[in-house]
Protein backbone atom coordinates (compact mmCIF):
# COMPACT_ATOMS: atom_id res chain seq x y z
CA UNK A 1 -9.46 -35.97 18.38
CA UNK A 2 -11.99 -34.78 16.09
CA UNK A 3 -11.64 -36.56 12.68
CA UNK A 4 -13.70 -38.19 10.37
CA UNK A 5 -13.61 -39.75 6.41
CA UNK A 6 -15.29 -38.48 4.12
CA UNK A 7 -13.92 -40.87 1.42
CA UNK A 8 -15.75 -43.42 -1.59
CA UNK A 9 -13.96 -45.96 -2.57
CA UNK A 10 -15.18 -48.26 -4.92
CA UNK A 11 -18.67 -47.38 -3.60
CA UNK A 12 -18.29 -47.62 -0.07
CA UNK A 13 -17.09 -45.15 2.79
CA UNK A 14 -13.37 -46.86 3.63
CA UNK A 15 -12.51 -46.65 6.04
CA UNK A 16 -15.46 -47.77 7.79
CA UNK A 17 -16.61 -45.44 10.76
CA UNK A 18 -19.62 -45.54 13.30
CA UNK A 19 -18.82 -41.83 14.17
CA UNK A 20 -19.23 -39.66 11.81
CA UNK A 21 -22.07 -36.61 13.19
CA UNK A 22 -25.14 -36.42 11.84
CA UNK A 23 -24.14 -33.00 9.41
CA UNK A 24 -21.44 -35.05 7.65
CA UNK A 25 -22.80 -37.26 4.32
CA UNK A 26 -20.45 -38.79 2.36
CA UNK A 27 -18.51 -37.08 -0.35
CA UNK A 28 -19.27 -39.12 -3.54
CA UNK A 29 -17.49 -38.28 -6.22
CA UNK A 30 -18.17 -39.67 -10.10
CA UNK A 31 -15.59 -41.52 -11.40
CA UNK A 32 -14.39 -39.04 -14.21
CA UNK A 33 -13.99 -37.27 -11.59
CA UNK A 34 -11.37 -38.80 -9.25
CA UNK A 35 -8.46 -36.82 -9.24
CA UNK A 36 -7.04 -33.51 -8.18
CA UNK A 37 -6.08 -31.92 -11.79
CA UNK A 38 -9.84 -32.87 -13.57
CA UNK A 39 -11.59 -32.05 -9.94
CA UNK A 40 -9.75 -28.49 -9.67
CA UNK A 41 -9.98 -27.53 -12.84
CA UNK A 42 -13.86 -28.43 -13.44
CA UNK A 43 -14.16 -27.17 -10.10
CA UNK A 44 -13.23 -23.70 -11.50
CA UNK A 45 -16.49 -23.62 -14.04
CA UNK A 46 -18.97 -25.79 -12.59
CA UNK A 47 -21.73 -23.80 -13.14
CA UNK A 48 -23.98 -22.39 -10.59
CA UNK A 49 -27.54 -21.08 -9.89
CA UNK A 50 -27.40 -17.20 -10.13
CA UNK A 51 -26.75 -15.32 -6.75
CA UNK A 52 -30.08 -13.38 -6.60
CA UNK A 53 -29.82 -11.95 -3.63
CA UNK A 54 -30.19 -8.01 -2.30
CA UNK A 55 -26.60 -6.78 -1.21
CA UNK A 56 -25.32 -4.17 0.56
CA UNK A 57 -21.56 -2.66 -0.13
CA UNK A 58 -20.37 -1.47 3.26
CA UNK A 59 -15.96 -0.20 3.51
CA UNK A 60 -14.19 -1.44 6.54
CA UNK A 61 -10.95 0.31 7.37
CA UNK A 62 -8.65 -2.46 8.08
CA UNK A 63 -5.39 -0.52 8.84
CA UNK A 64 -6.03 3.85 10.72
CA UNK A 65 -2.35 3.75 10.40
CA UNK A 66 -2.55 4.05 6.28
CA UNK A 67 -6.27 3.78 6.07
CA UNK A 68 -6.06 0.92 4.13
CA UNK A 69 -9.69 -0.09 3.70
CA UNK A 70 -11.98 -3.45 2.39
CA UNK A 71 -14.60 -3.89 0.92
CA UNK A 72 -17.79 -6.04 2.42
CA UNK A 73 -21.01 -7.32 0.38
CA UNK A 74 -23.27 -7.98 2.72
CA UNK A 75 -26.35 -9.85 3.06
CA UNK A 76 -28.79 -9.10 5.91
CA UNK A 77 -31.80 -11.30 7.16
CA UNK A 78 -34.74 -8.84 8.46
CA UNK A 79 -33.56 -6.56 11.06
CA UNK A 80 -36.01 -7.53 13.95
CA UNK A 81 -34.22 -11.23 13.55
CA UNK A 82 -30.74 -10.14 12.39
CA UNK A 83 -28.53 -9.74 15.52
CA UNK A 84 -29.64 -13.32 16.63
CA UNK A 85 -29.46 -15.02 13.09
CA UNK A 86 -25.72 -16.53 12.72
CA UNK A 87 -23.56 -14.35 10.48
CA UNK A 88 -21.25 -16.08 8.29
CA UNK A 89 -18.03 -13.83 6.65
CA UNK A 90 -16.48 -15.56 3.90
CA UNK A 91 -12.81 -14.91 3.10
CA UNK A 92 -11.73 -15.47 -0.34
CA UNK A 93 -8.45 -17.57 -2.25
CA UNK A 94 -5.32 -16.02 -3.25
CA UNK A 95 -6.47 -13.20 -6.61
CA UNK A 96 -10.05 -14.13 -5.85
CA UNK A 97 -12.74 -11.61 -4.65
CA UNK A 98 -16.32 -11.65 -3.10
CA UNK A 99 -17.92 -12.70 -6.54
CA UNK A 100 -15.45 -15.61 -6.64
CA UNK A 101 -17.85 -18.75 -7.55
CA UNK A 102 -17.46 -20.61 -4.52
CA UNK A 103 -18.17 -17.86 -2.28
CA UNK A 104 -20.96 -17.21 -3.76
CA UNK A 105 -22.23 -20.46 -3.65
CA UNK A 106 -21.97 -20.79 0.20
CA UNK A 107 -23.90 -17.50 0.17
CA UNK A 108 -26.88 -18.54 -1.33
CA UNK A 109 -26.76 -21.59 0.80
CA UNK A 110 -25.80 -19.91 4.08
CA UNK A 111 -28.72 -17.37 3.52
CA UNK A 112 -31.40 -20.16 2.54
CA UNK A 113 -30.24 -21.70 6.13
CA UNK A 114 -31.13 -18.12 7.49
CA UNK A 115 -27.82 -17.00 8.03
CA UNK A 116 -26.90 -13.26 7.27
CA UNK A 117 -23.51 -13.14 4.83
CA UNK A 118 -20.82 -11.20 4.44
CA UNK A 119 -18.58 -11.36 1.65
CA UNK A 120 -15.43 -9.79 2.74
CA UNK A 121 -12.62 -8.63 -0.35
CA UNK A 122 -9.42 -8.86 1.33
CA UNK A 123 -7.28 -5.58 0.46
CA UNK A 124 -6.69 -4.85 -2.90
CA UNK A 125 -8.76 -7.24 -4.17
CA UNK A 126 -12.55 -6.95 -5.75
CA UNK A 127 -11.35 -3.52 -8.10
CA UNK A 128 -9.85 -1.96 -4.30
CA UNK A 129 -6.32 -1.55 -5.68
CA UNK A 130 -6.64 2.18 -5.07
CA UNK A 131 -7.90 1.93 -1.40
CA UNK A 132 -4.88 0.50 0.17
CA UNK A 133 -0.94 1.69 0.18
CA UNK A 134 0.18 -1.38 0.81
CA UNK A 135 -0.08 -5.31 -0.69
CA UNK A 136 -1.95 -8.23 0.83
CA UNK A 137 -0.67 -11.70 1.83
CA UNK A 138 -1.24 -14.45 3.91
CA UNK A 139 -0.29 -12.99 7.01
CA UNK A 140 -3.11 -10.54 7.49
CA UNK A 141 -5.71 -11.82 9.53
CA UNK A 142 -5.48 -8.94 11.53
CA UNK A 143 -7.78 -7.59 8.65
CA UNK A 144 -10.32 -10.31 8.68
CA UNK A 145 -10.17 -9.12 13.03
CA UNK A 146 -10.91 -6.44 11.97
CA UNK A 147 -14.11 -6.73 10.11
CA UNK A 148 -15.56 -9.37 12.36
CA UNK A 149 -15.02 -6.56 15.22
CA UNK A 150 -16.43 -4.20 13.04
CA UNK A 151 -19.49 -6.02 12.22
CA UNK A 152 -20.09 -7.72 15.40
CA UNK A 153 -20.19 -3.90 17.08
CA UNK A 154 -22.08 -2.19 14.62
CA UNK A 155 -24.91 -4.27 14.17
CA UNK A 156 -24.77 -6.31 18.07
CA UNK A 157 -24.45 -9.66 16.54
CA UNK A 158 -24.89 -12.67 19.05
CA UNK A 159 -23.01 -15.37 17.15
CA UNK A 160 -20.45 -14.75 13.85
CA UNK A 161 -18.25 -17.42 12.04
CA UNK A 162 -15.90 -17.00 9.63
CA UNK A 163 -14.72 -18.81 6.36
CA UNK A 164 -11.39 -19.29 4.38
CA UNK A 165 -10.42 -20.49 0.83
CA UNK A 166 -6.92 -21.92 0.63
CA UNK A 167 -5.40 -18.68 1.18
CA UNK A 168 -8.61 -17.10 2.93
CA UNK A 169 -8.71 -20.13 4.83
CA UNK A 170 -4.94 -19.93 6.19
CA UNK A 171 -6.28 -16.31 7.39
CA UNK A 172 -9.04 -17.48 9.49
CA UNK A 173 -7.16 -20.29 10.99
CA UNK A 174 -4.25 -18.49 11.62
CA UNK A 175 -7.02 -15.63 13.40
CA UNK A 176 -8.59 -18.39 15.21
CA UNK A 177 -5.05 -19.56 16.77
CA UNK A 178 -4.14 -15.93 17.61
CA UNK A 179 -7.11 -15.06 19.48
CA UNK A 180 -6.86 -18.67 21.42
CA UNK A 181 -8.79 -19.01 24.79
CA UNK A 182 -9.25 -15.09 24.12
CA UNK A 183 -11.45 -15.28 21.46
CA UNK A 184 -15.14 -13.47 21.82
CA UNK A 185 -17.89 -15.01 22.78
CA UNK A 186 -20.06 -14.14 19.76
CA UNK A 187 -17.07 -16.23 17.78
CA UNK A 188 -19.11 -19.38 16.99
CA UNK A 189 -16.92 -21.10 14.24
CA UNK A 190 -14.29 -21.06 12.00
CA UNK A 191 -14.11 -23.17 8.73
CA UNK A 192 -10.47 -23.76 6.40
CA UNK A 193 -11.26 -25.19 3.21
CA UNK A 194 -8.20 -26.48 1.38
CA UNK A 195 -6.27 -24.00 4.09
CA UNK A 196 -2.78 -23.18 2.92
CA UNK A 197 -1.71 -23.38 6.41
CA UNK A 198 1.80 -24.46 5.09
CA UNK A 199 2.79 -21.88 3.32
CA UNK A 200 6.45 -22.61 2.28
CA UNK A 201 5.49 -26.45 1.24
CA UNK A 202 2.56 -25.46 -1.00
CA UNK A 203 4.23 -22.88 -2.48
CA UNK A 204 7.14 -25.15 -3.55
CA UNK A 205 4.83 -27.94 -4.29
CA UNK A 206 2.99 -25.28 -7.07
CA UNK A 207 6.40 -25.56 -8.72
CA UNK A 208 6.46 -28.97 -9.33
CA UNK A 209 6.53 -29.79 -13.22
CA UNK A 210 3.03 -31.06 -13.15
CA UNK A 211 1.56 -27.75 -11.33
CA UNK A 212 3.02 -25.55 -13.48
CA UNK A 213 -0.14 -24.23 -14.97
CA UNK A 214 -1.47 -23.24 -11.65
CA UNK A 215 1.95 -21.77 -10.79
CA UNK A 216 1.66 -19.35 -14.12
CA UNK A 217 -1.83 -18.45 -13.61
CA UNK A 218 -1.21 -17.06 -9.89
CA UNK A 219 2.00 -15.86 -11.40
CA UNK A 220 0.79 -13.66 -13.54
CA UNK A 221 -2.39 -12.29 -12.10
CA UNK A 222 0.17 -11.54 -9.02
CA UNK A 223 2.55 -9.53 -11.92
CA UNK A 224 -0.20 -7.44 -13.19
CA UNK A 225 -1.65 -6.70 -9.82
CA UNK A 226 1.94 -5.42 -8.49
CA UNK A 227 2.32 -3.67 -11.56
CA UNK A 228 -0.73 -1.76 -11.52
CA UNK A 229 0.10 -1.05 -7.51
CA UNK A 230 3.76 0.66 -9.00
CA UNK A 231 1.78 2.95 -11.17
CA UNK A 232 -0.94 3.80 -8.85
CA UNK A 233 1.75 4.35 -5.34
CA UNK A 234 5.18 4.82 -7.51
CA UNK A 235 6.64 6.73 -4.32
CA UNK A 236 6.32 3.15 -2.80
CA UNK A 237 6.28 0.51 -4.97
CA UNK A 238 8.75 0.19 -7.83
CA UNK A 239 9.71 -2.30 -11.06
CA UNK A 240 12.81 -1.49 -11.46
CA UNK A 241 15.30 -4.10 -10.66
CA UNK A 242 13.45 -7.18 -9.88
CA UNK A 243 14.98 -8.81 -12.57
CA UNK A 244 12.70 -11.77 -13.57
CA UNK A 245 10.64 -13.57 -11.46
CA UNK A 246 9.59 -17.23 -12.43
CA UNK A 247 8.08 -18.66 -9.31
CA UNK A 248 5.78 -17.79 -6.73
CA UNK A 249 8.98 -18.38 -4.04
CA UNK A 250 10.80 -15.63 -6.27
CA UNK A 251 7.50 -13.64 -6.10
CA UNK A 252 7.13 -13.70 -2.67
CA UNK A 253 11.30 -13.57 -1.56
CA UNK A 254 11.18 -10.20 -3.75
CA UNK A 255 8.58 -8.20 -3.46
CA UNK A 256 5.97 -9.73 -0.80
CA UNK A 257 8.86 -10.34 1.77
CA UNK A 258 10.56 -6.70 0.30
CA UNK A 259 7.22 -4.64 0.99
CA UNK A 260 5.13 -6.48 3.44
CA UNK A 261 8.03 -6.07 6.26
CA UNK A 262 9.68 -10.00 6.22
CA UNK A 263 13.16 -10.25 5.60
CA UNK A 264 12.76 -13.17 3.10
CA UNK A 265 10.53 -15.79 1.36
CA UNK A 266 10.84 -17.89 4.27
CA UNK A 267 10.66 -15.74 6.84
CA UNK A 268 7.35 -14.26 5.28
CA UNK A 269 6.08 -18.29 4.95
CA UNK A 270 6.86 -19.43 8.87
CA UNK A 271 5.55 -15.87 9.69
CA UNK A 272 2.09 -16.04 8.05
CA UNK A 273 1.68 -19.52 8.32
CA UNK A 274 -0.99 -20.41 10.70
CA UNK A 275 0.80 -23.94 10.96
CA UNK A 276 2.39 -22.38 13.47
CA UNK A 277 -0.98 -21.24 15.58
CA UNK A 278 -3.37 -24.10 15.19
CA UNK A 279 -2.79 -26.01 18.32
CA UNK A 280 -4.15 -22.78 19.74
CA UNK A 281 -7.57 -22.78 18.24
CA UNK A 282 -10.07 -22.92 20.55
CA UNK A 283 -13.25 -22.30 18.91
CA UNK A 284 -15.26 -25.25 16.95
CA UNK A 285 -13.36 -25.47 13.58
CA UNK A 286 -13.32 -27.63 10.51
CA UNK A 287 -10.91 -28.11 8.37
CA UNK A 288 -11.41 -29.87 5.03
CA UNK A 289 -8.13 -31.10 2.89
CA UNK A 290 -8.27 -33.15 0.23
CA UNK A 291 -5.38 -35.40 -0.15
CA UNK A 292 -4.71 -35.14 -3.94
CA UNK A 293 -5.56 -31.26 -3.63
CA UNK A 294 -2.75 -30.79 -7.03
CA UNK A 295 -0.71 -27.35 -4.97
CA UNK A 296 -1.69 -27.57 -0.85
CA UNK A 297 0.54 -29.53 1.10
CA UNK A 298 -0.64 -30.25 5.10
CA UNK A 299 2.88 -31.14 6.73
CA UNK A 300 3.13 -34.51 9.19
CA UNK A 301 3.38 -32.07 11.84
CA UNK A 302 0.27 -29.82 11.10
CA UNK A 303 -1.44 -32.63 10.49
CA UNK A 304 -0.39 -33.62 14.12
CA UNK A 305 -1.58 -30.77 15.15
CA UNK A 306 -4.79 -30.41 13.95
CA UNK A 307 -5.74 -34.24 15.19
CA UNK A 308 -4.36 -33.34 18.41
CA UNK A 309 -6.97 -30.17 19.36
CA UNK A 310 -9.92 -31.40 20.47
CA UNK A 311 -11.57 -27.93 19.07
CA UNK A 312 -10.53 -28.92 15.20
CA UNK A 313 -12.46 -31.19 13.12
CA UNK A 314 -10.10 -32.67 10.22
CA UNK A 315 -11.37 -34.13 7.46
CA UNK A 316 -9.47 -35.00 5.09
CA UNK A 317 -11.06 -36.57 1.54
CA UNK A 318 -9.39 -39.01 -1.15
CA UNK A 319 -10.60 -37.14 -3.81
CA UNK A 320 -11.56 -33.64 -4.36
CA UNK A 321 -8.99 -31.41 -5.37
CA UNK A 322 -8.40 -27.72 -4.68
CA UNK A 323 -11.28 -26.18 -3.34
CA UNK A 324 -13.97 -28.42 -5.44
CA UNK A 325 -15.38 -31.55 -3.67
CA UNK A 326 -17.90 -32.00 -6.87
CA UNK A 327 -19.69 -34.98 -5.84
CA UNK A 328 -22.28 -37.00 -7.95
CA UNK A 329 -25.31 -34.97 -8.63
CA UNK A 330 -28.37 -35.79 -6.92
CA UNK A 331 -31.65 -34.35 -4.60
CA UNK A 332 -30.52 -32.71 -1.50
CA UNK A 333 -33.25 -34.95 0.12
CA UNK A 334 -30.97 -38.47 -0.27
CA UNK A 335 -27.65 -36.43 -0.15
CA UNK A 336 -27.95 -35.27 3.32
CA UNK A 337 -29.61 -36.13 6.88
CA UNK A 338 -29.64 -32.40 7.59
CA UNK A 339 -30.84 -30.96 4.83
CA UNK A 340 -29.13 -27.77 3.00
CA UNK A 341 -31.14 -26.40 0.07
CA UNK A 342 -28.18 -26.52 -2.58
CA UNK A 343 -27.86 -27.78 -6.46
CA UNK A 344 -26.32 -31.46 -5.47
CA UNK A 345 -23.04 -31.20 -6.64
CA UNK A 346 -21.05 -28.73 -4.26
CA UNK A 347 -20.78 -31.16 -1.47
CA UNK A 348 -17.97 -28.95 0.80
CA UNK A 349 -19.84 -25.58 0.46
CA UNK A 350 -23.40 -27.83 2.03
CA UNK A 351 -20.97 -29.39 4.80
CA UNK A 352 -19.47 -26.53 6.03
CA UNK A 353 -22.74 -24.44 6.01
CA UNK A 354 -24.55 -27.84 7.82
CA UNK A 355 -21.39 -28.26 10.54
CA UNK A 356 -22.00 -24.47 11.12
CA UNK A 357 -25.32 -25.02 11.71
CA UNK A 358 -25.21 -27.89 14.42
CA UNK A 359 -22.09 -26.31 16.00
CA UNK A 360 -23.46 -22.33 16.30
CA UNK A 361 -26.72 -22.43 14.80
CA UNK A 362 -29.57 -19.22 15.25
CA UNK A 363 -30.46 -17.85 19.11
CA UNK A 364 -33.26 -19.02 20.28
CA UNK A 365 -36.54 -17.12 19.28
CA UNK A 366 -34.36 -15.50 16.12
């Protein structure tokens, strides 16, 4: 069992552990901000340094069948070094893109580590709405296969590792569990951060009276994404009636289940859940969950789960909300025994770029 704390509590780590790697610092959060509403939502416009780095836009077809294709930024260290450097692809949250803040925060500090980067936009997403015939949901991680096979061949990389927001991050775990024992070589590491691997309880849990706002704001970017699909494909996708749809459940029982080939809400959620796969994993993961994260619910049993494969790291934080983990603000140099260049207040984006580091690093001589 892999699992460490991460926690402050009243200034100290609690609980107390000896055995906690040398790549995992503690998470120190300020006191205004210790809770999961104020640590999402100022998680959301913390600013950050400007991404100033040369990218290339490369498509990926995901799907021959309907050519449903992605599109990739992508960040390349100089080519006589590349195919040895480790190359990180970064997965995005549910309506979130490549220029999503948090991804780019862990690309300026996965390419200051020497890492190349790929941003990938799942389908439909990053102004692709035209590119693809079909929707996008949680289940399709055969489209984040997909580019790491496409990548990994064109270009000969030695060592790749991938990385999931909460909905991105259900993608790459559920990937990871799929491919088992069978997964490549040149698969290195996988990283969930806040991973909706439960789909069905986090999805009723964004219902709850006090997650409402969340709820509304997935809600309707979801609405005006599906109606923009109906106008663009209206031989496939159509309005007419849905009658109204107040919940993300109703969302997903009527037009994700409807169009993405499950015969309900919960048949789409136990499908696409990668609850289901994670005792599978087999290549060195992390998972990071924080336990007042507002919307994601990890269930007893995928909790079990997780603890129980000796591939998965858990940890799981007091504080730190959905996707945020701001921590006080201070020099890398006292924040961290490893080091990751970064602005001192992102502490999950330097720990999963560090625990990628120590667990697949750069080849030798690269």
């Amino acid at each position: 069992m892999n699992t460490f704390t991460a926690n402050l509590v009243d200034e100290r780590i609690f609980p107390a552990t000896n055995s906690n790697p040398d790549w995992l610092v503690p998470f120190m959060p300020p006191r205004w901000l210790r809770g999961g509403h104020v640590q999402t939502l100022a998680g959301n416009y913390w600013p950050r340094q400007p991404l100033a780095i040369v990218s290339e836009r490369e498509v990926v077809v995901v799907d021959a069948r309907d050519n449903s294709r992605v599109l990739c930024e992508c960040h390349w260290q100089p080519e006589l070094v590349r195919a040895g450097r480790l190359t990180v692809i970064l997965v995005h949250g549910l309506e979130g893109s490549s220029d999503s803040q948090y991804i780019r925060g862990i690309t300026a500090l996965a390419w200051n580590a020497g890492c190349n980067v790929i941003r990938m936009n799942m389908r439909n997403c990053g102004g692709t709405d035209t590119w693809s015939p079909t929707l996008y949901h949680s289940g399709l991680s055969e489209d984040v296969w997909a580019v790491l096979q496409h990548f990994a061949g064109a270009y000969d990389l030695e060592r790749v590792a991938m990385v999931g927001y909460s909905m991105g991050g259900n993608l790459v775990l559920k990937l990871a569990g799929e491919l088992a024992a069978e997964a490549p070589m040149w698969l290195r590491g996988v990283v969930g951060v806040s991973p909706a691997v439960d789909l069905a309880a986090s999805a009723d849990a964004l219902n709850e009276p006090s997650n409402r706002m969340y709820e509304r704001h997935f809600l309707g970017n979801l609405m005006r994404r599906f109606r923009r699909k109906a106008e663009l494909f209206p031989d496939l996708f159509t309005m007419d009636g849905l009658g109204p749809i107040r919940t993300i459940r109703e969302f997903d029982d009527r037009i994700t289940a409807r169009y993405s080939g499950f015969m309900s809400a919960d048949d789409y959620y136990y499908r696409a859940a990668a609850a289901r796969v994670v005792s599978q994993i087999a290549v060195p993961t992390m998972v990071l969950h924080a336990m007042d994260d507002p919307f994601i619910r990890l269930t007893p049993e995928s909790g079990a789960a997780l603890h129980a494969n000796p591939a998965v790291t858990l940890i799981e934080t007091e504080y730190g909300g959905h996707c945020a983990f701001l921590q006080k603000k201070g020099p890398a140099s006292t924040l961290e025994a490893n080091p990751v260049p970064h602005d001192g207040r992102h502490w999950a984006e330097a720990t999963l770029v560090r625990f990628l580091m120590a667990r697949a690093g750069h080849a030798v001589g690269s």
